[in-house]
C-alpha atoms as a PDB file:
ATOM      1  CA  UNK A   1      64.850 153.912 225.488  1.00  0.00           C
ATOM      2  CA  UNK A   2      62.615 151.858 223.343  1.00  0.00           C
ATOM      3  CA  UNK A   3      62.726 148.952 220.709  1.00  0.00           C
ATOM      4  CA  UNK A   4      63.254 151.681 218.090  1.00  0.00           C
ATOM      5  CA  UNK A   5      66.204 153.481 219.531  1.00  0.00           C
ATOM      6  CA  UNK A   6      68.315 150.381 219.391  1.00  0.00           C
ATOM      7  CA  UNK A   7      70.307 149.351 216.740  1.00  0.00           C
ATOM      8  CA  UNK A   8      68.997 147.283 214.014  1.00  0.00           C
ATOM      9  CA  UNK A   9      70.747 144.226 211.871  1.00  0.00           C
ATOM     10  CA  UNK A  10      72.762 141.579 213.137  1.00  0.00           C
ATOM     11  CA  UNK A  11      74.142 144.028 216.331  1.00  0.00           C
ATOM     12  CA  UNK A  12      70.798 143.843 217.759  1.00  0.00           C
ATOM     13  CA  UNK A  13      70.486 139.838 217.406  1.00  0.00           C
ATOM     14  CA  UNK A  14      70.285 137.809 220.424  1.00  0.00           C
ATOM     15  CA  UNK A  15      70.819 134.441 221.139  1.00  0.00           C
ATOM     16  CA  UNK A  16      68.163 131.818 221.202  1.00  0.00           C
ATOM     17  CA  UNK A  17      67.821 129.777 224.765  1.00  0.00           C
ATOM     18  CA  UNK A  18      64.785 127.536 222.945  1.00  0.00           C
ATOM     19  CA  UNK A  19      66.744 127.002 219.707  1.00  0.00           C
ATOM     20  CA  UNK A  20      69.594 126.290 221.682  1.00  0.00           C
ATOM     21  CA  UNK A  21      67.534 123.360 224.052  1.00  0.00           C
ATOM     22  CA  UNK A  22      66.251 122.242 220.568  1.00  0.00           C
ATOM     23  CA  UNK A  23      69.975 121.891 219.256  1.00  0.00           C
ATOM     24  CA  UNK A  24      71.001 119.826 222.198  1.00  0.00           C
ATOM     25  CA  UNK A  25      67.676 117.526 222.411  1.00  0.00           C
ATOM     26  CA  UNK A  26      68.345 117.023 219.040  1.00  0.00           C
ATOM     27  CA  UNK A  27      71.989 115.921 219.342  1.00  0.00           C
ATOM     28  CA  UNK A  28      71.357 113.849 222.272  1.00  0.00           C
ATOM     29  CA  UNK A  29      68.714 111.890 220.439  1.00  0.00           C
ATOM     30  CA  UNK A  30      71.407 111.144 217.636  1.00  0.00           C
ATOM     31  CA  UNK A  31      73.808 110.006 220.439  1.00  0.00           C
ATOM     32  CA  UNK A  32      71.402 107.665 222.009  1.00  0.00           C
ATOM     33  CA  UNK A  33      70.206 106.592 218.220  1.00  0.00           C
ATOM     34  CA  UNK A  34      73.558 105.589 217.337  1.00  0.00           C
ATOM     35  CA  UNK A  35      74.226 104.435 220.670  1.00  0.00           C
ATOM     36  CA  UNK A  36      71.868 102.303 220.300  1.00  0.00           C
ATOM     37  CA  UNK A  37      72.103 100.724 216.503  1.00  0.00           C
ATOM     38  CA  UNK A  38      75.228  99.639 218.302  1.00  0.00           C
ATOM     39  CA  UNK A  39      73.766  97.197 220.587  1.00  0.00           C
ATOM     40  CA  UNK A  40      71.764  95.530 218.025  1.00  0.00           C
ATOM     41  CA  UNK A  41      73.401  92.215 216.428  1.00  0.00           C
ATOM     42  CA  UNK A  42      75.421  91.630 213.288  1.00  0.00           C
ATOM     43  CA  UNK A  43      73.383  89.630 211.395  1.00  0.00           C
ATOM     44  CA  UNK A  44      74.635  89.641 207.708  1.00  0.00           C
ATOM     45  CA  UNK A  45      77.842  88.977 207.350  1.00  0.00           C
ATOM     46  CA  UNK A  46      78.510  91.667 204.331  1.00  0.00           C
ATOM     47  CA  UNK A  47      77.148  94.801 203.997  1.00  0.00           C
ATOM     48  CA  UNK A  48      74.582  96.728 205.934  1.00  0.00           C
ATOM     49  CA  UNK A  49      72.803  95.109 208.411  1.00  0.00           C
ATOM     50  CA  UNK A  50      70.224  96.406 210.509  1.00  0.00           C
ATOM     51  CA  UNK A  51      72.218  98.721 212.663  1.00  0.00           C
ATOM     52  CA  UNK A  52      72.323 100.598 209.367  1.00  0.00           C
ATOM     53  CA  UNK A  53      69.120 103.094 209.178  1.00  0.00           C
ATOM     54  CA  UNK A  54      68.971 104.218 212.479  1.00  0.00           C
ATOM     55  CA  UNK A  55      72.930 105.248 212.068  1.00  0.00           C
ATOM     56  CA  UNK A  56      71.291 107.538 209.031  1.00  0.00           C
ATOM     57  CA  UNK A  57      68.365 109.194 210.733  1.00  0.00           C
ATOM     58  CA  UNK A  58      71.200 109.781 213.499  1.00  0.00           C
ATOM     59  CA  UNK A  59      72.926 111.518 210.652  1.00  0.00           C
ATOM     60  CA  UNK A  60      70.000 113.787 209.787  1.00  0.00           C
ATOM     61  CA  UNK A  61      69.441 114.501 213.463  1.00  0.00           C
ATOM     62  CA  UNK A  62      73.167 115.611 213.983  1.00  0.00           C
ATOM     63  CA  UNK A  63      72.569 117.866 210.709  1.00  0.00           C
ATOM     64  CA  UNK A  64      69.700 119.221 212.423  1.00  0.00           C
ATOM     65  CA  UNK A  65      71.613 119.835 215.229  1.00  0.00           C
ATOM     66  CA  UNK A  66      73.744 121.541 213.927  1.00  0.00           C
ATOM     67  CA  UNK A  67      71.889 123.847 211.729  1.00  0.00           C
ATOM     68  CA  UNK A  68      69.584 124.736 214.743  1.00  0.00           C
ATOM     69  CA  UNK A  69      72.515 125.700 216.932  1.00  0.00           C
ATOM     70  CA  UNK A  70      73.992 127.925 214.308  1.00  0.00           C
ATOM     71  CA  UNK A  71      70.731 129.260 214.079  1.00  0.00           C
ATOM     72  CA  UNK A  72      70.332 130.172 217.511  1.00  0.00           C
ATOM     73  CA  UNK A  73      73.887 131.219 217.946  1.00  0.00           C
ATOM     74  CA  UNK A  74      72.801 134.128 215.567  1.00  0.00           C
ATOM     75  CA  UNK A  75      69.065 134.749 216.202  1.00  0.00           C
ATOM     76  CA  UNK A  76      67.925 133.707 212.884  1.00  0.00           C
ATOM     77  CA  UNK A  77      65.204 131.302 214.170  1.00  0.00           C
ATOM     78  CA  UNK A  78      61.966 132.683 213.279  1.00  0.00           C
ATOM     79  CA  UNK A  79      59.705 134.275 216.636  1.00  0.00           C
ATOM     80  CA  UNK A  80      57.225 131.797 218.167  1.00  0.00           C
ATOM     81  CA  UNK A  81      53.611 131.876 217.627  1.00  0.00           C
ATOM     82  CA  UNK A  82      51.823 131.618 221.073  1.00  0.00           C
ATOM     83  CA  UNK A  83      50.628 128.090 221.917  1.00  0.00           C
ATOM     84  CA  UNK A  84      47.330 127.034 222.837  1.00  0.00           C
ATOM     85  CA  UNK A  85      47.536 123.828 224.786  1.00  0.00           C
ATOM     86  CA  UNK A  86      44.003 122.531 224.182  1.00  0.00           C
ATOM     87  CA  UNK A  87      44.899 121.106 220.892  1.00  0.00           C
ATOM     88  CA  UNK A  88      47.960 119.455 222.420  1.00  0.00           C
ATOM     89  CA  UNK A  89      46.013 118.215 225.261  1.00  0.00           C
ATOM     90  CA  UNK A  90      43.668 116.871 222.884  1.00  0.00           C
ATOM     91  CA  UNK A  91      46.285 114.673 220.662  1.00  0.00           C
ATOM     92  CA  UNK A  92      47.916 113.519 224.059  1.00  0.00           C
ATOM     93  CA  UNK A  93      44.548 112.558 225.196  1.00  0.00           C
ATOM     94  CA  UNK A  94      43.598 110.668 222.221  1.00  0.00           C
ATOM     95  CA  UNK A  95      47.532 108.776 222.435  1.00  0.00           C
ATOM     96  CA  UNK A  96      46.577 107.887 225.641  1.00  0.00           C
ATOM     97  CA  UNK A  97      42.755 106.247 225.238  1.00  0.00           C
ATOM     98  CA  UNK A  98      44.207 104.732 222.182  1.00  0.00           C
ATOM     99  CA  UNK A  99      46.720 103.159 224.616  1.00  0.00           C
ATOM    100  CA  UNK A 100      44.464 102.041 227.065  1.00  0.00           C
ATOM    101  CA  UNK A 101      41.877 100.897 224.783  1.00  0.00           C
ATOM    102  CA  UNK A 102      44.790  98.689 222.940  1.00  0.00           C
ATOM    103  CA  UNK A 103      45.659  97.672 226.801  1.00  0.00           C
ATOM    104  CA  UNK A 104      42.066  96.568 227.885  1.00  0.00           C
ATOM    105  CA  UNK A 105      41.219  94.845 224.773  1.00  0.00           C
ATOM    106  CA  UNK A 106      39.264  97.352 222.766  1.00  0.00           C
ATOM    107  CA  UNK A 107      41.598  96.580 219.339  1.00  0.00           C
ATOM    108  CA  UNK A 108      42.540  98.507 216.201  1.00  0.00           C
ATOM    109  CA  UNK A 109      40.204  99.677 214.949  1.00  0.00           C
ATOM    110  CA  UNK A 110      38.373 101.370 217.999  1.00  0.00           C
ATOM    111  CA  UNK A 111      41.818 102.773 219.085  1.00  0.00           C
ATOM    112  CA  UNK A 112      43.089 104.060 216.277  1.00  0.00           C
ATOM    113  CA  UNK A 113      39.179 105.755 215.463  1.00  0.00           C
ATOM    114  CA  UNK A 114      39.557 107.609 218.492  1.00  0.00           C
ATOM    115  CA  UNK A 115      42.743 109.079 218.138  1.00  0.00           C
ATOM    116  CA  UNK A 116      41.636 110.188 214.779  1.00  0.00           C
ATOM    117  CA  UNK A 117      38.418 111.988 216.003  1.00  0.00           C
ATOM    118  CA  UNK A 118      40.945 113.493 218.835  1.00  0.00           C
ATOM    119  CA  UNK A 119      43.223 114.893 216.313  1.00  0.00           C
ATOM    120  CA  UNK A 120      40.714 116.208 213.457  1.00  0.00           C
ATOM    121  CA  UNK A 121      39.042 118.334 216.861  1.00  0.00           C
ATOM    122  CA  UNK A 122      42.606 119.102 217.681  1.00  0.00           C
ATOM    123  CA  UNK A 123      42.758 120.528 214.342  1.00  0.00           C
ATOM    124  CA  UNK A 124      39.486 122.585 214.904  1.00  0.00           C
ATOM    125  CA  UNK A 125      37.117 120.105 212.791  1.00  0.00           C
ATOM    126  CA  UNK A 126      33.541 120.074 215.144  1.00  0.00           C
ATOM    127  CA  UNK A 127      32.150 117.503 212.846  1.00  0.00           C
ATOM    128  CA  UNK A 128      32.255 114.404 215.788  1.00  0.00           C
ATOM    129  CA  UNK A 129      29.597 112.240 214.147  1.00  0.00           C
ATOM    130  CA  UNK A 130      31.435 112.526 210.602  1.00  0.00           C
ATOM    131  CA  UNK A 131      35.009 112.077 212.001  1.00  0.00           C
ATOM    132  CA  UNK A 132      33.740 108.788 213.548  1.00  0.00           C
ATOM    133  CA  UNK A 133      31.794 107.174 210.534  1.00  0.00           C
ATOM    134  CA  UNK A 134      35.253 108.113 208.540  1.00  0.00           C
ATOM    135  CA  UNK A 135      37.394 106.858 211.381  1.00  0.00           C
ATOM    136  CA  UNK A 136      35.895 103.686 211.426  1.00  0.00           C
ATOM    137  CA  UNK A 137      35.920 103.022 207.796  1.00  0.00           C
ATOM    138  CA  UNK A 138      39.334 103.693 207.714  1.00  0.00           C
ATOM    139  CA  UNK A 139      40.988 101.721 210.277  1.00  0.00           C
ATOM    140  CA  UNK A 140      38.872  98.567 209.051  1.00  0.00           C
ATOM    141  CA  UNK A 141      40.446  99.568 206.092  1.00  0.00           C
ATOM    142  CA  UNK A 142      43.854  99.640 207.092  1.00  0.00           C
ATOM    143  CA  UNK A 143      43.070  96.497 209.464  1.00  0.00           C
ATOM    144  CA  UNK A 144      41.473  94.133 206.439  1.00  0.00           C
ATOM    145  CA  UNK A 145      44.975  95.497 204.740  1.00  0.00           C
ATOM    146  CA  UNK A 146      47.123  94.341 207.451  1.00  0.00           C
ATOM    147  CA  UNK A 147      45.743  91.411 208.196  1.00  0.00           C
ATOM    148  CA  UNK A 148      44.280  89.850 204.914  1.00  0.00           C
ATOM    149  CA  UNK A 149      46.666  90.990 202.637  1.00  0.00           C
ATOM    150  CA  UNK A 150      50.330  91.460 204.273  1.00  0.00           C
ATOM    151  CA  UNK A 151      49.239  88.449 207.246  1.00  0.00           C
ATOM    152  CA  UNK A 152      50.641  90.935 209.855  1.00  0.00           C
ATOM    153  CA  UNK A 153      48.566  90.492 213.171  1.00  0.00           C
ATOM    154  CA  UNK A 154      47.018  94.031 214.652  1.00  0.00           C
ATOM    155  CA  UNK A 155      45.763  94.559 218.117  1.00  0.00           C
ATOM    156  CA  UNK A 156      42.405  92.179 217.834  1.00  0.00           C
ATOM    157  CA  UNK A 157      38.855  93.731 219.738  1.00  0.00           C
ATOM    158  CA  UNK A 158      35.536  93.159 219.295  1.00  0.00           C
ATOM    159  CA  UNK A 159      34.951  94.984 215.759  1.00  0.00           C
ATOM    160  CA  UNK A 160      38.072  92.872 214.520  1.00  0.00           C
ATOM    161  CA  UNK A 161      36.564  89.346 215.882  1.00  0.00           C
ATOM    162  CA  UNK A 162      33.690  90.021 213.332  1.00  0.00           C
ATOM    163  CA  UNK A 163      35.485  90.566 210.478  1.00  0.00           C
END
């Protein structure tokens, strides 16, 4: 018997294990959002406070939720591509220098460069010298920003000292 013999429509439909998982990681992350916004302290004494948007995105998580499981209760999620883990291993390498750099000292601007050259050769981009120069410019960009204009305090390195 082959793929052809059997019986085509929504017979032949099977249930989704991933889109399933998806649906409950989903839903738990709404629990443990709302859960959460819960904790935090009344602080106005009318209206919405700051418990408020995290009670939303909850919301639009459960929705999600939802939807997926339906979804994968009747085999309408769309098949997989195959993964290739290198560009994932490249964006969770990059997260994690820009982590340590932050942690030893290295600041903004160095981090947040090298995350971006990670991710553009995650993305399949081979230009390393370019992605750098462009890196740079923006996050001293996006530092001056920060600190000049809204007085909001960024991880501080060496490149940040000389500005």
């Amino acid at each position: 018997m082959t793929d052809s013999d059997l019986p085509q429509g929504p017979a032949s439909r099977r249930i989704d294990p991933a889109g399933l998982v998806v649906a409950a990681v989903l839903a738990v992350l709404a629990v443990v959002l709302v859960l959460d916004a819960r904790q935090l302290p009344a602080t106005t004494m009318y209206g919405m406070g700051p418990e408020a948007m995290p009670v939303v995105i909850a919301i639009g998580l459960g929705l999600l939720a939802i939807g997926n499981l339906i979804d994968a209760l009747r085999g309408n999620l769309p098949p997989r591509e195959s993964a290739d883990p290198k560009p994932v291993l490249l964006i969770l390498g990059g997260l994690a220098l820009l982590i340590a750099i932050i942690g030893l000292g290295g600041g903004f601007i160095l981090a947040t460069s090298v995350l971006f050259v990670a991710t553009s050769a995650a993305f399949g981009r081979r230009a390393i010298l370019t992605d750098l120069i462009i890196a740079l410019v923006m996050s001293t960009l996006i530092y001056l920003a920060f600190d000049r204009l809204l007085t909001l305090s960024l991880p501080a390195g060496p490149l940040e000292r000389l500005l």
